[in-house]
N, C-alpha and C. Protein backbone atom coordinates (compact mmCIF):
# COMPACT_ATOMS: atom_id res chain seq x y z
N UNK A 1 102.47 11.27 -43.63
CA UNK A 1 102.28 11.83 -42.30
C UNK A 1 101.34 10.93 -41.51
N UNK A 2 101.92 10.27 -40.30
CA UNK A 2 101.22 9.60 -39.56
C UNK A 2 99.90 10.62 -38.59
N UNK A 3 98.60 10.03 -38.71
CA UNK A 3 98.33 10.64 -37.72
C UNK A 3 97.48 10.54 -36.46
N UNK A 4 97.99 8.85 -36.01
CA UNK A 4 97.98 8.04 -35.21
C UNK A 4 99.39 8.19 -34.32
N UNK A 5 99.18 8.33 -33.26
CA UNK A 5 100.57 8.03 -32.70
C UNK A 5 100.66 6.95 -31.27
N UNK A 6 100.98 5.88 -31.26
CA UNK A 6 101.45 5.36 -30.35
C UNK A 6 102.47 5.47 -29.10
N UNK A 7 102.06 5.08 -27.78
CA UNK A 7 103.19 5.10 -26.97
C UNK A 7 103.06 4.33 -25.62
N UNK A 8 103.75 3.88 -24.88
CA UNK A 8 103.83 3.08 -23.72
C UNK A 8 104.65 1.75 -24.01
N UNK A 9 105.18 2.35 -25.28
CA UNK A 9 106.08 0.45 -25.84
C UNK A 9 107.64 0.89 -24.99
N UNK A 10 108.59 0.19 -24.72
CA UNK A 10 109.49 -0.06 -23.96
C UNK A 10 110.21 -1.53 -23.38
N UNK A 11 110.83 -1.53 -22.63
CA UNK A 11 111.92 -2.77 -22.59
C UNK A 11 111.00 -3.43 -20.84
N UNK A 12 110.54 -4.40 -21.02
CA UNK A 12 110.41 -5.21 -19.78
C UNK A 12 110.35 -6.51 -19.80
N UNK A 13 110.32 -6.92 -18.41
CA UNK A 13 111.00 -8.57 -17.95
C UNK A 13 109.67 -9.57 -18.38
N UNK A 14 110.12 -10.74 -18.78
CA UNK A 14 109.34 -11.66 -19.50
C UNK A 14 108.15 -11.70 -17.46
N UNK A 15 107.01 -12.07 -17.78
CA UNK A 15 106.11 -11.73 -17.24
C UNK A 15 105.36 -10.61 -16.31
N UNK A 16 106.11 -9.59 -17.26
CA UNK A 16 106.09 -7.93 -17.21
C UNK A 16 104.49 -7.78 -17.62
N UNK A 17 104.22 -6.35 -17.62
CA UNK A 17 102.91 -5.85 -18.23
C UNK A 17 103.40 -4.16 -18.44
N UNK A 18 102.50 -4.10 -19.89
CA UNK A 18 102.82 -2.78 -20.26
C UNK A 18 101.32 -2.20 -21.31
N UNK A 19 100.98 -0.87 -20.83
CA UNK A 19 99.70 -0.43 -21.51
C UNK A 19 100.14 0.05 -22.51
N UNK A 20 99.98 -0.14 -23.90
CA UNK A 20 100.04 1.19 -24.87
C UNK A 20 98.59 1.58 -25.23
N UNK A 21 99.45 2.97 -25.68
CA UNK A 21 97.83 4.11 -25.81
C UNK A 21 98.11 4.27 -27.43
N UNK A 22 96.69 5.06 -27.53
CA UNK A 22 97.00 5.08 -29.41
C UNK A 22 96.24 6.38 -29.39
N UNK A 23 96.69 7.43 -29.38
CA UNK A 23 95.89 8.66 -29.70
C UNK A 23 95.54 9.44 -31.23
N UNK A 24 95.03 10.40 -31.49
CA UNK A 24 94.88 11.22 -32.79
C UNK A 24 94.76 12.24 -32.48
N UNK A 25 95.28 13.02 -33.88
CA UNK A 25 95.45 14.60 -33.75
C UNK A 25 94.46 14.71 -35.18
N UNK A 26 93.44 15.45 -34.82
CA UNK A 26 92.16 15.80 -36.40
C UNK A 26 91.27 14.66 -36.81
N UNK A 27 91.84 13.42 -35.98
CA UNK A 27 90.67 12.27 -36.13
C UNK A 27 89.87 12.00 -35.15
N UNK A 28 88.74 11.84 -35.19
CA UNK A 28 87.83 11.12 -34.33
C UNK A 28 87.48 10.28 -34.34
N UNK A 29 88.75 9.28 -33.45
CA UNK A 29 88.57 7.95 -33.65
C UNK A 29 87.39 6.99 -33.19
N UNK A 30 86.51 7.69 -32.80
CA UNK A 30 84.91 7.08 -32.60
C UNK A 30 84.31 6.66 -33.71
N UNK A 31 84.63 7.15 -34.82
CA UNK A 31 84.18 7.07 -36.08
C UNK A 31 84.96 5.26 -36.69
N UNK A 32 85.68 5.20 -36.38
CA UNK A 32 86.71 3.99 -36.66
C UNK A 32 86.48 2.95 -35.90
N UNK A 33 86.44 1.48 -36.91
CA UNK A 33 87.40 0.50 -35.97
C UNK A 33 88.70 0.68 -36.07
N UNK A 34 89.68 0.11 -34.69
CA UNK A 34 90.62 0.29 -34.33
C UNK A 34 91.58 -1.43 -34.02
N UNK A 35 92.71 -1.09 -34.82
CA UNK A 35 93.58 -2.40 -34.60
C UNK A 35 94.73 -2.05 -34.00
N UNK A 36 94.84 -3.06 -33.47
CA UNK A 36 96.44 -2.99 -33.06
C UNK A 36 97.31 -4.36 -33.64
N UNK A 37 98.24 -4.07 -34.21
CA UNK A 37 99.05 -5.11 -35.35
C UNK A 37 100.98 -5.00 -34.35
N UNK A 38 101.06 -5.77 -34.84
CA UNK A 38 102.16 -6.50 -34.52
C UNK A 38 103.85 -6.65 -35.49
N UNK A 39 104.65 -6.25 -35.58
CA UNK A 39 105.76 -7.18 -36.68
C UNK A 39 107.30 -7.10 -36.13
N UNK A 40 107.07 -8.39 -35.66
CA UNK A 40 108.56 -8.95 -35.17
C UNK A 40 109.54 -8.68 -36.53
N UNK A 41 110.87 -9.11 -36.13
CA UNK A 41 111.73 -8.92 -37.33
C UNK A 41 111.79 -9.83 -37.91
N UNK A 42 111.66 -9.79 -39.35
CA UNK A 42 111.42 -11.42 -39.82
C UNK A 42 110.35 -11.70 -40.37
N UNK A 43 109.16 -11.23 -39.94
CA UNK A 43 108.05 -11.64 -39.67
C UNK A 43 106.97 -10.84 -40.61
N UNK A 44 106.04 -11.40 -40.41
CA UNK A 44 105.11 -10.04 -41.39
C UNK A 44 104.11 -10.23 -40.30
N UNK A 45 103.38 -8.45 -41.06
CA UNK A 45 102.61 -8.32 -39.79
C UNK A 45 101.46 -8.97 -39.23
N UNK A 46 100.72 -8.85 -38.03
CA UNK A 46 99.72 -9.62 -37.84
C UNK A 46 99.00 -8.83 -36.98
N UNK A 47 97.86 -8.92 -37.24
CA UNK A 47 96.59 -8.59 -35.89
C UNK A 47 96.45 -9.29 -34.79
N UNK A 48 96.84 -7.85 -33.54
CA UNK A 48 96.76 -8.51 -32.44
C UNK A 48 95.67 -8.79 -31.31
N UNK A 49 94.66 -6.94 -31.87
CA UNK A 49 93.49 -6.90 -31.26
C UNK A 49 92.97 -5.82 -31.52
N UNK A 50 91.51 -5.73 -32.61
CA UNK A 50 90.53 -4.91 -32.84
C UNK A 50 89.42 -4.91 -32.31
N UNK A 51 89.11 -3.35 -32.11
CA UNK A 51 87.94 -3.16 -31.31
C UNK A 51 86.95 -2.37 -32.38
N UNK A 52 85.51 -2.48 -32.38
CA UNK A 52 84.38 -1.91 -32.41
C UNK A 52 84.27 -0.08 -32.41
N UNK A 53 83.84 0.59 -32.99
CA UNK A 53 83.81 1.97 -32.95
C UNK A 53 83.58 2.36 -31.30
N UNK A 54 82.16 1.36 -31.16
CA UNK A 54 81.67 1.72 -29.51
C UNK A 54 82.26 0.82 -28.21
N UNK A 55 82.94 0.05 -28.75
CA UNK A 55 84.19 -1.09 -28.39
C UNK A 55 83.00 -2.04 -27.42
N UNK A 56 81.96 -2.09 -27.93
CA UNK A 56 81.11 -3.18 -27.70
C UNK A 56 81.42 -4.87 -27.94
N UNK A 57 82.24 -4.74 -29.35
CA UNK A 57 82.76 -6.27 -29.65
C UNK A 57 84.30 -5.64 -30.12
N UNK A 58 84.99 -7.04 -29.69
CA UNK A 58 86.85 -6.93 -29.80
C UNK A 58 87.11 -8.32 -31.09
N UNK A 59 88.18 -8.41 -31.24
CA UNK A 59 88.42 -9.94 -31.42
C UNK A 59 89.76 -9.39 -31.42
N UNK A 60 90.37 -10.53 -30.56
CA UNK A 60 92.20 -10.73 -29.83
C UNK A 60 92.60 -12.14 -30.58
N UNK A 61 93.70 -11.93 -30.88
CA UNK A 61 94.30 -13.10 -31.32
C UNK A 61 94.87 -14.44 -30.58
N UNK A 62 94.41 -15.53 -31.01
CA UNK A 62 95.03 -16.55 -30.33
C UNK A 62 96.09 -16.47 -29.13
N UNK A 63 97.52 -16.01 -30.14
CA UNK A 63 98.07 -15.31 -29.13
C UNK A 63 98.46 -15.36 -27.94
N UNK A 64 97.63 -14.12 -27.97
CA UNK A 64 97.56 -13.53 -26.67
C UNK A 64 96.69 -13.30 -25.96
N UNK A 65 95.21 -13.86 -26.45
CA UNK A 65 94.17 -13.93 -25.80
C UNK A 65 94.29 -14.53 -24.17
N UNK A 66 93.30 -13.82 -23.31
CA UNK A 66 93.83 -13.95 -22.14
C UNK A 66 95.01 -13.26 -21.28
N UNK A 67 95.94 -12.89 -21.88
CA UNK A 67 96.60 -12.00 -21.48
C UNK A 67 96.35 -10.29 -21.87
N UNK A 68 96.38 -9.79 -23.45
CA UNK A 68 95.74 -8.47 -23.48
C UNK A 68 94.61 -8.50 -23.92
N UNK A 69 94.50 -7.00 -23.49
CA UNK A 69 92.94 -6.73 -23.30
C UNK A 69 92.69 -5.07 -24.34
N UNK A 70 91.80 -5.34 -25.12
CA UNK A 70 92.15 -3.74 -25.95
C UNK A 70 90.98 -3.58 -25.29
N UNK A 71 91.12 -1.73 -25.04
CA UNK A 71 89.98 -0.71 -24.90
C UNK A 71 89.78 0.58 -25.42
N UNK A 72 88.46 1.13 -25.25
CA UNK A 72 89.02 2.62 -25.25
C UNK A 72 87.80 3.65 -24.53
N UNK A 73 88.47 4.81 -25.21
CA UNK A 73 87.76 5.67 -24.42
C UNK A 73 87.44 6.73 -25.12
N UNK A 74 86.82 7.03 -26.21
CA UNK A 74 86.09 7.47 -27.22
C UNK A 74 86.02 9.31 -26.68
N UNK A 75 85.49 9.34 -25.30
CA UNK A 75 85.64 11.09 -24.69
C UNK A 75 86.63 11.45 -24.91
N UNK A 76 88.04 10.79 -24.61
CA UNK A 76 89.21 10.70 -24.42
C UNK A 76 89.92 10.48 -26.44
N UNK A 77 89.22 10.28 -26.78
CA UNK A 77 90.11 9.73 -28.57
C UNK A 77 91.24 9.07 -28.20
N UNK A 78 90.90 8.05 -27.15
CA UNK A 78 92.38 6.85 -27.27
C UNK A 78 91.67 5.46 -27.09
N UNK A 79 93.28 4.65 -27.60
CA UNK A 79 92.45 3.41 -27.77
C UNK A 79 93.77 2.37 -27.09
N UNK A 80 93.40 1.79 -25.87
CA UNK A 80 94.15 0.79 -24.63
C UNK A 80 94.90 0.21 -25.89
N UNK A 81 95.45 -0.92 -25.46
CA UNK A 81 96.31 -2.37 -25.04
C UNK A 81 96.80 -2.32 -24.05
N UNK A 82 96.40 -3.40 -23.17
CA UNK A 82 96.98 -3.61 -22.13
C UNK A 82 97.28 -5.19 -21.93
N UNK A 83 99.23 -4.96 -22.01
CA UNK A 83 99.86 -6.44 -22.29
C UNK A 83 100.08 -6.51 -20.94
N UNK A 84 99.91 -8.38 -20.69
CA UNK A 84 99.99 -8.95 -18.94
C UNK A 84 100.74 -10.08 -19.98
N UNK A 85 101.75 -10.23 -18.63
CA UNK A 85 101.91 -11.59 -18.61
C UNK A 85 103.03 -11.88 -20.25
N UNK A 86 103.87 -10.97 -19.91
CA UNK A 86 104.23 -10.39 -21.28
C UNK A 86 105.51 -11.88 -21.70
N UNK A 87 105.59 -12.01 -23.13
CA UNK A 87 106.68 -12.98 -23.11
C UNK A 87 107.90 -12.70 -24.40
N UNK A 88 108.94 -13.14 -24.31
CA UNK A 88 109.89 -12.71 -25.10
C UNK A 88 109.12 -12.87 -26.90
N UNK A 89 108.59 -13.85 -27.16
CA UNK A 89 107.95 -13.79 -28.74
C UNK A 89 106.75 -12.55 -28.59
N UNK A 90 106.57 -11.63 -27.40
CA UNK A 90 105.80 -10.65 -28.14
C UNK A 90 106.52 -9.67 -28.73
N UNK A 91 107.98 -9.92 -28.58
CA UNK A 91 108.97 -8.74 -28.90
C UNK A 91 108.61 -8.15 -30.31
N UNK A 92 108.01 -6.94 -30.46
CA UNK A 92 107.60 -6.49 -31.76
C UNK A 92 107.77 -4.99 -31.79
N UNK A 93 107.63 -4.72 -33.43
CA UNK A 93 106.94 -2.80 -33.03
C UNK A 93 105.09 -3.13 -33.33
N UNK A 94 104.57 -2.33 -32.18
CA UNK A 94 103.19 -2.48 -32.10
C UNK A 94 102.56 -1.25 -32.80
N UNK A 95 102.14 -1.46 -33.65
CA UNK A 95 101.36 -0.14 -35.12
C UNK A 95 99.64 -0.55 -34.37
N UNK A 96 99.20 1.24 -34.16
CA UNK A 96 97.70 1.31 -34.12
C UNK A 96 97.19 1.86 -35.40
N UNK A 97 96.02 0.97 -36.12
CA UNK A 97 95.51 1.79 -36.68
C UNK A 97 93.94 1.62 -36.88
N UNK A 98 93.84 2.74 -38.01
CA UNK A 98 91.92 2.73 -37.61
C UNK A 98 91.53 2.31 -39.24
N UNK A 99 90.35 1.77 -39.31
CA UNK A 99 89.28 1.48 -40.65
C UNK A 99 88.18 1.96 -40.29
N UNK A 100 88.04 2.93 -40.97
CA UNK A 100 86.64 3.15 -40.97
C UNK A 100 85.05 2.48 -41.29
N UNK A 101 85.50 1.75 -42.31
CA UNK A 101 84.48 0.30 -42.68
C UNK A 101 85.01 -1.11 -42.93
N UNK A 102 84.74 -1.88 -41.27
CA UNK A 102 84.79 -3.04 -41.28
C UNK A 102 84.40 -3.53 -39.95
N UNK A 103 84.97 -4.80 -39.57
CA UNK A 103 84.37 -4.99 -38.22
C UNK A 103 86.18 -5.46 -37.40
N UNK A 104 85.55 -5.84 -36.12
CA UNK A 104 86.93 -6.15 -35.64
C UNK A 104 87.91 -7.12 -35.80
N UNK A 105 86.75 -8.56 -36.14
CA UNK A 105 86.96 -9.56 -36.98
C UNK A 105 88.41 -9.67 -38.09
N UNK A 106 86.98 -9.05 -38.95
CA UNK A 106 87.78 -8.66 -40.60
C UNK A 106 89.01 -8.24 -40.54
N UNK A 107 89.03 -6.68 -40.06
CA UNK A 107 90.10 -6.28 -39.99
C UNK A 107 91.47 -6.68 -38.74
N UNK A 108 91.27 -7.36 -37.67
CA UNK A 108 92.25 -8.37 -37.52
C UNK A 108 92.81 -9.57 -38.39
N UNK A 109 92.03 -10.16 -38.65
CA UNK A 109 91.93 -11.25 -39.59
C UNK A 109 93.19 -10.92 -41.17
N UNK A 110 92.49 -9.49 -41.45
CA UNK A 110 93.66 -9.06 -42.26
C UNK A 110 94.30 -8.91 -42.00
N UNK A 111 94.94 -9.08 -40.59
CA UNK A 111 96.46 -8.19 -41.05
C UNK A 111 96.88 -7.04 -41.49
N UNK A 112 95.83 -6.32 -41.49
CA UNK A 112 96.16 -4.98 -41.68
C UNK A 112 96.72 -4.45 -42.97
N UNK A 113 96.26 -5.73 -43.89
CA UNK A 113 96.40 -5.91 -45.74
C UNK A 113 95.51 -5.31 -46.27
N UNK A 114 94.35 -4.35 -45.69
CA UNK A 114 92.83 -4.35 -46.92
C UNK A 114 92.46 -2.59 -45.98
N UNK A 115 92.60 -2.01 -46.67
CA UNK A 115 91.75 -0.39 -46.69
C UNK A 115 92.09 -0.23 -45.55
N UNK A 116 93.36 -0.14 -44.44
CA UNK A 116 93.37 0.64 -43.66
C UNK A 116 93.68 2.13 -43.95
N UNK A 117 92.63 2.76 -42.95
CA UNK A 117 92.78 4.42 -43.55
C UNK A 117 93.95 5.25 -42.71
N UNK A 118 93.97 4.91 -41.46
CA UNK A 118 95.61 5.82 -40.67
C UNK A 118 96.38 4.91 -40.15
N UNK A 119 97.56 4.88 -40.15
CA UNK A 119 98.76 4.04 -39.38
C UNK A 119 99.07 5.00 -38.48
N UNK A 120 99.45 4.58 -37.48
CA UNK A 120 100.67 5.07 -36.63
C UNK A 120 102.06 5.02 -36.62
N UNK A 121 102.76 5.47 -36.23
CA UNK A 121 104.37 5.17 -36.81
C UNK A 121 104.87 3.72 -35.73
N UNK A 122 104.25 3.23 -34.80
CA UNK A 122 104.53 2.07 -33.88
C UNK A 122 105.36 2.67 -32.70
N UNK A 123 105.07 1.69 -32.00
CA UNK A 123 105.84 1.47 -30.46
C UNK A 123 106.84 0.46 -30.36
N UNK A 124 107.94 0.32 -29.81
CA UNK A 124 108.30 -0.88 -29.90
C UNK A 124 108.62 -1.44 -28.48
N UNK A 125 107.82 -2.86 -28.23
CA UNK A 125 108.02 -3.55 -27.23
C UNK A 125 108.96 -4.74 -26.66
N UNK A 126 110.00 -4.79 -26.58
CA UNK A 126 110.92 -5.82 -25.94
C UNK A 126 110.79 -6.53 -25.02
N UNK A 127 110.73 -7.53 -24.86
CA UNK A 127 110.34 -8.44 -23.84
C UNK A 127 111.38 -9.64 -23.65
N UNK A 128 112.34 -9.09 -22.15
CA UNK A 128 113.77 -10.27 -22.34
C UNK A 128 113.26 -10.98 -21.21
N UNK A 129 114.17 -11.89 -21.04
CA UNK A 129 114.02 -13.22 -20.78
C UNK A 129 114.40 -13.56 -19.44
């Protein structure tokens, strides 16, 4: 049972922009760092951009650095992406999830391979040409 859920993923034009949100139902995701991961078809997954419990420090991936921007809003228990400048290789399903012990670093860095505690079931974002 997921209990992360993602949404705002959908079909838009290569230098499109699209926000996804990452909400919880019984978690308080203040308590968590928060990732957002990536996996094209083909592909294995990757970290695209983790934030900080108090989203004081991020780390974004190569990427797409410069174009998204993760946030959140802790009153609210959600946690941004906001894709600019969007291009056909971001075409993925976008999975939020949370760790409770690590930093934003680390757990980008993994890949989302080491003690994540909730997944989301993903969004999926298309980006044509």
């Amino acid at each position: 049972q997921s209990q992360l859920v993602e949404s705002g993923g959908g079909l838009v034009q290569s230098g499109g922009s699209l926000r996804l949100s990452c909400g919880a139902s019984g978690i308080t995701l203040a308590h968590y760092v928060i990732g957002w991961f990536r996996q094209a078809p083909g592909k294995e997954r990757e970290g695209v951009s983790c934030i900080s419990r108090s989203g004081e420090s991020t780390d974004t991936a190569d990427s797409v650095k410069g174009r998204f921007t993760i946030s959140r809003d802790n009153a609210k228990n959600t946690v941004y992406l906001e894709m600019n400048s969007l291009k056909p290789e971001d075409t993925a399903v976008y999975y939020c999830a949370a760790q409770l012990i690590t930093t934003p670093q680390n757990m980008c860095l993994a890949g989302g391979r080491f003690d994540i505690d909730y997944w989301g079931k993903g969004t999926l974002v298309t980006v044509s040409s």
